[in-house]
N, C-alpha and C. Protein backbone atom coordinates (compact mmCIF):
# COMPACT_ATOMS: atom_id res chain seq x y z
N UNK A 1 30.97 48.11 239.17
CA UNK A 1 30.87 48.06 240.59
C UNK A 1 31.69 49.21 241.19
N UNK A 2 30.90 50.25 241.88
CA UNK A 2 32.13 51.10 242.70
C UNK A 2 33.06 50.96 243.84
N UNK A 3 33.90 51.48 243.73
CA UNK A 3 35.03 51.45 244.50
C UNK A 3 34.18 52.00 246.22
N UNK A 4 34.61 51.00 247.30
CA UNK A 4 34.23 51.81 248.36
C UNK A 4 35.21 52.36 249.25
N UNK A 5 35.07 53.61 250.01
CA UNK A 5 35.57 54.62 250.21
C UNK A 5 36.96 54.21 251.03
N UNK A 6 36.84 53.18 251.77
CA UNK A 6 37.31 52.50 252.64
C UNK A 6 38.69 51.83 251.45
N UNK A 7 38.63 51.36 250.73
CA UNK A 7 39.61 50.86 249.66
C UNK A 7 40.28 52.09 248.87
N UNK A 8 39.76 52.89 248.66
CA UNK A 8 40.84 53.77 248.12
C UNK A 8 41.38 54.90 249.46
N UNK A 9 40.83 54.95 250.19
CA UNK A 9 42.06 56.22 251.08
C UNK A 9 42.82 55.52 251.85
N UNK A 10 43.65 56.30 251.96
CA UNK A 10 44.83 55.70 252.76
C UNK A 10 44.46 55.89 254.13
N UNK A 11 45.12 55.01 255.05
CA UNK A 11 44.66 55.68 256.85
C UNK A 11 45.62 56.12 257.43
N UNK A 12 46.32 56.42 258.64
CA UNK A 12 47.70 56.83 259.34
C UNK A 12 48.56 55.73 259.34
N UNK A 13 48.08 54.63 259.28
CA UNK A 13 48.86 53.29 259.71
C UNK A 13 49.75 53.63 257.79
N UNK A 14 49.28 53.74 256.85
CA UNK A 14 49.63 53.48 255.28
C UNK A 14 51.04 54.76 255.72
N UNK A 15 50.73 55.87 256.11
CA UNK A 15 51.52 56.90 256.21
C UNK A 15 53.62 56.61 256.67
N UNK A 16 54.05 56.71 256.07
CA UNK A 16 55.41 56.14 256.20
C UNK A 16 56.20 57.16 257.44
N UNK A 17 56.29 56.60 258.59
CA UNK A 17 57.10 57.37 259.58
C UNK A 17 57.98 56.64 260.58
N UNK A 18 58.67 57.34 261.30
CA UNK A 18 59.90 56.67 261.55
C UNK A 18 59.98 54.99 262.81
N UNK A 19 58.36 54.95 262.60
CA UNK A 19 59.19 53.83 263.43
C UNK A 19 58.83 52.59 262.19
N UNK A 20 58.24 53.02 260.91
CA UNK A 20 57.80 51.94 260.24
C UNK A 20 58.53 52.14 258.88
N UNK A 21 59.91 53.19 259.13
CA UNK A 21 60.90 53.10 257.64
C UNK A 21 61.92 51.92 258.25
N UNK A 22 62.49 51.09 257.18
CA UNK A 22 63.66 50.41 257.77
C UNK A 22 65.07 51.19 257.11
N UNK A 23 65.93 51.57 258.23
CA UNK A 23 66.88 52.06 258.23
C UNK A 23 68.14 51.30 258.11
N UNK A 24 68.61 51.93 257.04
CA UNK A 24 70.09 50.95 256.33
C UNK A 24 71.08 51.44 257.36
N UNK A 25 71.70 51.39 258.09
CA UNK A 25 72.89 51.44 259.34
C UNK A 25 73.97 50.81 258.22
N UNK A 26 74.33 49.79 257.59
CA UNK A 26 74.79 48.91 258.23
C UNK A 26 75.45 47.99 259.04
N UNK A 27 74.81 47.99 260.15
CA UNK A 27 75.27 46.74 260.85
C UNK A 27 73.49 46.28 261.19
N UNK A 28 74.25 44.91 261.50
CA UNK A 28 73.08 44.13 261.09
C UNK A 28 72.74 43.45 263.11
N UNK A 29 71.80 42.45 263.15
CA UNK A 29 71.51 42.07 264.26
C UNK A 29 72.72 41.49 265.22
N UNK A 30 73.23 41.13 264.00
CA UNK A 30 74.57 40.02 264.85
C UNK A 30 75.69 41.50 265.23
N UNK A 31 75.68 42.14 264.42
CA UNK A 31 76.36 43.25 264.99
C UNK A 31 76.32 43.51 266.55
N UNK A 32 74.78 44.22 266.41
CA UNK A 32 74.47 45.07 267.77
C UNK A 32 74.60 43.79 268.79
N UNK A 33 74.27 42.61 268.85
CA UNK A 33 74.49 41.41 269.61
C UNK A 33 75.84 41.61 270.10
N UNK A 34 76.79 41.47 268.93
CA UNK A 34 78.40 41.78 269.71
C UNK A 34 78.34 43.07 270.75
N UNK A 35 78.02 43.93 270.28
CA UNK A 35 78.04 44.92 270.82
C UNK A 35 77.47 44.66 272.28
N UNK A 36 76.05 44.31 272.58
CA UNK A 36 75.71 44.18 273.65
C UNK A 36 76.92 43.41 274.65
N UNK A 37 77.34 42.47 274.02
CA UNK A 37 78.35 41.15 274.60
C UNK A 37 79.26 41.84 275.22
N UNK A 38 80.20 42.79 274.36
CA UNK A 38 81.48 43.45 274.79
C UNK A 38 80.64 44.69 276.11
N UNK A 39 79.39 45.45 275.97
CA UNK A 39 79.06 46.11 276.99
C UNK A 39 78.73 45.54 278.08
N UNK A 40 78.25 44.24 278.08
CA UNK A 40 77.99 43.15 279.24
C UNK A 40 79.46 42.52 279.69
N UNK A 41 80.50 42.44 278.76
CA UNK A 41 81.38 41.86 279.71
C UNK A 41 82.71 43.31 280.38
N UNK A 42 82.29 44.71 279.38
CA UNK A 42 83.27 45.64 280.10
C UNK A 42 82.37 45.79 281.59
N UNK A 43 81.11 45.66 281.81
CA UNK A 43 80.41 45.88 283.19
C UNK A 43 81.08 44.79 284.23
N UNK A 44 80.98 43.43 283.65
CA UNK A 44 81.13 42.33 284.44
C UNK A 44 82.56 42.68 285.27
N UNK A 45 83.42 43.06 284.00
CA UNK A 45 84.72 43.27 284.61
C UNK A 45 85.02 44.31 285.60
N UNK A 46 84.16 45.89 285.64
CA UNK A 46 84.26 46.50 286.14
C UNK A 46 83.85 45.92 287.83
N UNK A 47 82.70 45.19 287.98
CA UNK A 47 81.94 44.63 288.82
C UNK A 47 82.83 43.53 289.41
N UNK A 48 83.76 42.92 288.75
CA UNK A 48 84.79 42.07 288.71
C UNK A 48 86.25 42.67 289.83
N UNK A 49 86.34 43.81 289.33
CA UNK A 49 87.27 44.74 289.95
C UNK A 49 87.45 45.41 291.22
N UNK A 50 85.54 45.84 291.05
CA UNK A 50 84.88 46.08 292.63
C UNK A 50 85.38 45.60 293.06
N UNK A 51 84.40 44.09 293.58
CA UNK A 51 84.48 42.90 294.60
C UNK A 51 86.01 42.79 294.83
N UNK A 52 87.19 42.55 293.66
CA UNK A 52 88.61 41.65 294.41
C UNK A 52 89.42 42.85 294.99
N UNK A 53 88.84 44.28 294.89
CA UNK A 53 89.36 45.79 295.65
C UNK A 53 89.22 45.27 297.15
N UNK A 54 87.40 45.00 297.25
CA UNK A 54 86.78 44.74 298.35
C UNK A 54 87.59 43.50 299.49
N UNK A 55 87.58 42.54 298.40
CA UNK A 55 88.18 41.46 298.89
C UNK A 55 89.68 41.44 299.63
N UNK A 56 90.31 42.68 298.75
CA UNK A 56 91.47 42.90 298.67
C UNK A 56 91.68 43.99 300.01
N UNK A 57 90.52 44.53 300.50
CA UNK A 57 90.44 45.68 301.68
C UNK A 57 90.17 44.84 302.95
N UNK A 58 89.42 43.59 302.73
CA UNK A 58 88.95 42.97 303.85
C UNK A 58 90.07 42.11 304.09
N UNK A 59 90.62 41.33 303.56
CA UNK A 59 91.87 40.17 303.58
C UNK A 59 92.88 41.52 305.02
N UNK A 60 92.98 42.33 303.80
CA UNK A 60 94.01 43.39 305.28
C UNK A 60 93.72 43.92 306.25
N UNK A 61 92.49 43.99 306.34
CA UNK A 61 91.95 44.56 308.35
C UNK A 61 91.71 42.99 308.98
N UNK A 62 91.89 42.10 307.87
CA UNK A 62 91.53 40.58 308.78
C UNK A 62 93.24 40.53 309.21
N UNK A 63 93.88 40.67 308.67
CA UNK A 63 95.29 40.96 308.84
C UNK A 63 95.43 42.02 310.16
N UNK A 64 95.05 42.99 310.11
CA UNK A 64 95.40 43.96 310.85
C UNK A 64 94.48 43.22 312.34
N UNK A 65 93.94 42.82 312.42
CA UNK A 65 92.95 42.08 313.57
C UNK A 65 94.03 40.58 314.10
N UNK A 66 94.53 40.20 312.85
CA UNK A 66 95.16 38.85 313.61
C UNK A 66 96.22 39.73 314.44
N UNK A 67 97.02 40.57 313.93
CA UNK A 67 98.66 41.49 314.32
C UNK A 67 97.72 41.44 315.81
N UNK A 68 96.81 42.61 315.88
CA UNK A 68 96.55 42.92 317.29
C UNK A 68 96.29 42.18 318.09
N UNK A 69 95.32 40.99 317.78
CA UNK A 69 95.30 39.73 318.81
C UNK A 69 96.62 39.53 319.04
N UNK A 70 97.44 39.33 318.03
CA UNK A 70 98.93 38.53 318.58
C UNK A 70 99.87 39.48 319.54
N UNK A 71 99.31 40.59 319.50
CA UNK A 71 99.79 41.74 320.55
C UNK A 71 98.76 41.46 321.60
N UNK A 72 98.05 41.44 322.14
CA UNK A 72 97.40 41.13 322.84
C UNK A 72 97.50 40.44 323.76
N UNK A 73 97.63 39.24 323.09
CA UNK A 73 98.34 37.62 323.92
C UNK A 73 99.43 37.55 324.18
N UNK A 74 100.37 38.72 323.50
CA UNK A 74 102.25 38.67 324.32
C UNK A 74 101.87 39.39 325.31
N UNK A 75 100.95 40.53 325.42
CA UNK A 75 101.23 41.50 326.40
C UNK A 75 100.21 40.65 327.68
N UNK A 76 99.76 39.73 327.24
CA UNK A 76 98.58 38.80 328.46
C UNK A 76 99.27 37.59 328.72
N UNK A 77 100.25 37.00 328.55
CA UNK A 77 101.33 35.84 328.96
C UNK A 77 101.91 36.00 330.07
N UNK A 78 102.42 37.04 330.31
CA UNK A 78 103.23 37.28 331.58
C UNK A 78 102.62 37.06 332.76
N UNK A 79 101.39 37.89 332.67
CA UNK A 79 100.81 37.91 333.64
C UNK A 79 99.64 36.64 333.93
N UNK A 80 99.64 35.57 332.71
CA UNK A 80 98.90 34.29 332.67
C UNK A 80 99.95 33.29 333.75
N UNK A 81 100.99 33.76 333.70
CA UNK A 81 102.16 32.40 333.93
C UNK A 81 102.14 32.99 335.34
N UNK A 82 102.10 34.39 335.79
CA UNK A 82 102.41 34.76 337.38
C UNK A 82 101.06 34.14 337.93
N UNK A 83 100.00 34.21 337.32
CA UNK A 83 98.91 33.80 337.98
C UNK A 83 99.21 32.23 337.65
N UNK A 84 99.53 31.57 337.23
CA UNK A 84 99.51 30.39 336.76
C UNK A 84 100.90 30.44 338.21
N UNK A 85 101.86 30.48 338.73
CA UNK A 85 102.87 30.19 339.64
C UNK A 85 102.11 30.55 340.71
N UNK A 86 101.15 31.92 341.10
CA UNK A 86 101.03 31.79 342.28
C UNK A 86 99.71 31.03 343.14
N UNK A 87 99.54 29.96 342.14
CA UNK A 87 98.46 29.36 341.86
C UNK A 87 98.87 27.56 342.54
N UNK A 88 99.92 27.78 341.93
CA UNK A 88 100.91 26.27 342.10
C UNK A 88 100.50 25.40 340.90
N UNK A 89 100.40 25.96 339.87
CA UNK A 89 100.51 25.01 338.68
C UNK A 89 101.63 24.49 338.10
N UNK A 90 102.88 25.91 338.25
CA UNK A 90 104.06 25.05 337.32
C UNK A 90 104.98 25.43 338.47
């Protein structure tokens, strides 16, 4: 019985190239897994750092906003209480 043509040649898929050699590294799946882990949590932290900067910028102009109200209201008393006397309240 002869061989048909189709069974003996090879096609491109048989041809050995680089996305179908397996490459000895070693490190293995659980490796690169860590790896991902430690690059996901140096981001988190960086992202971590952002925000309590942010947090840390807003806390002090909320600060700097209470100071000036409280300047505000000494320098608006005086003149609450003269209007308040010539009023006949106290």
């Amino acid at each position: 019985m002869p061989l048909k043509y189709c069974d003996s040649v090879r096609s491109a898929h048989d041809i050995p190239h680089q996305g179908n050699i397996r490459h000895s590294t070693g490190t293995g799946n659980i490796y690169q897994q860590l790896d991902n882990l430690d690059r996901e949590e140096a981001r988190l932290l960086k992202q971590y750092d952002m925000w309590t900067a942010r947090a840390s910028r807003i806390e002090g102009r909320m600060a700097q906003i209470n100071a000036q109200r409280r300047a505000l209201l000494a320098t608006l008393e005086p003149s609450i209480e003269a209007a308040e006397q010539s009023v006949g309240l106290r």
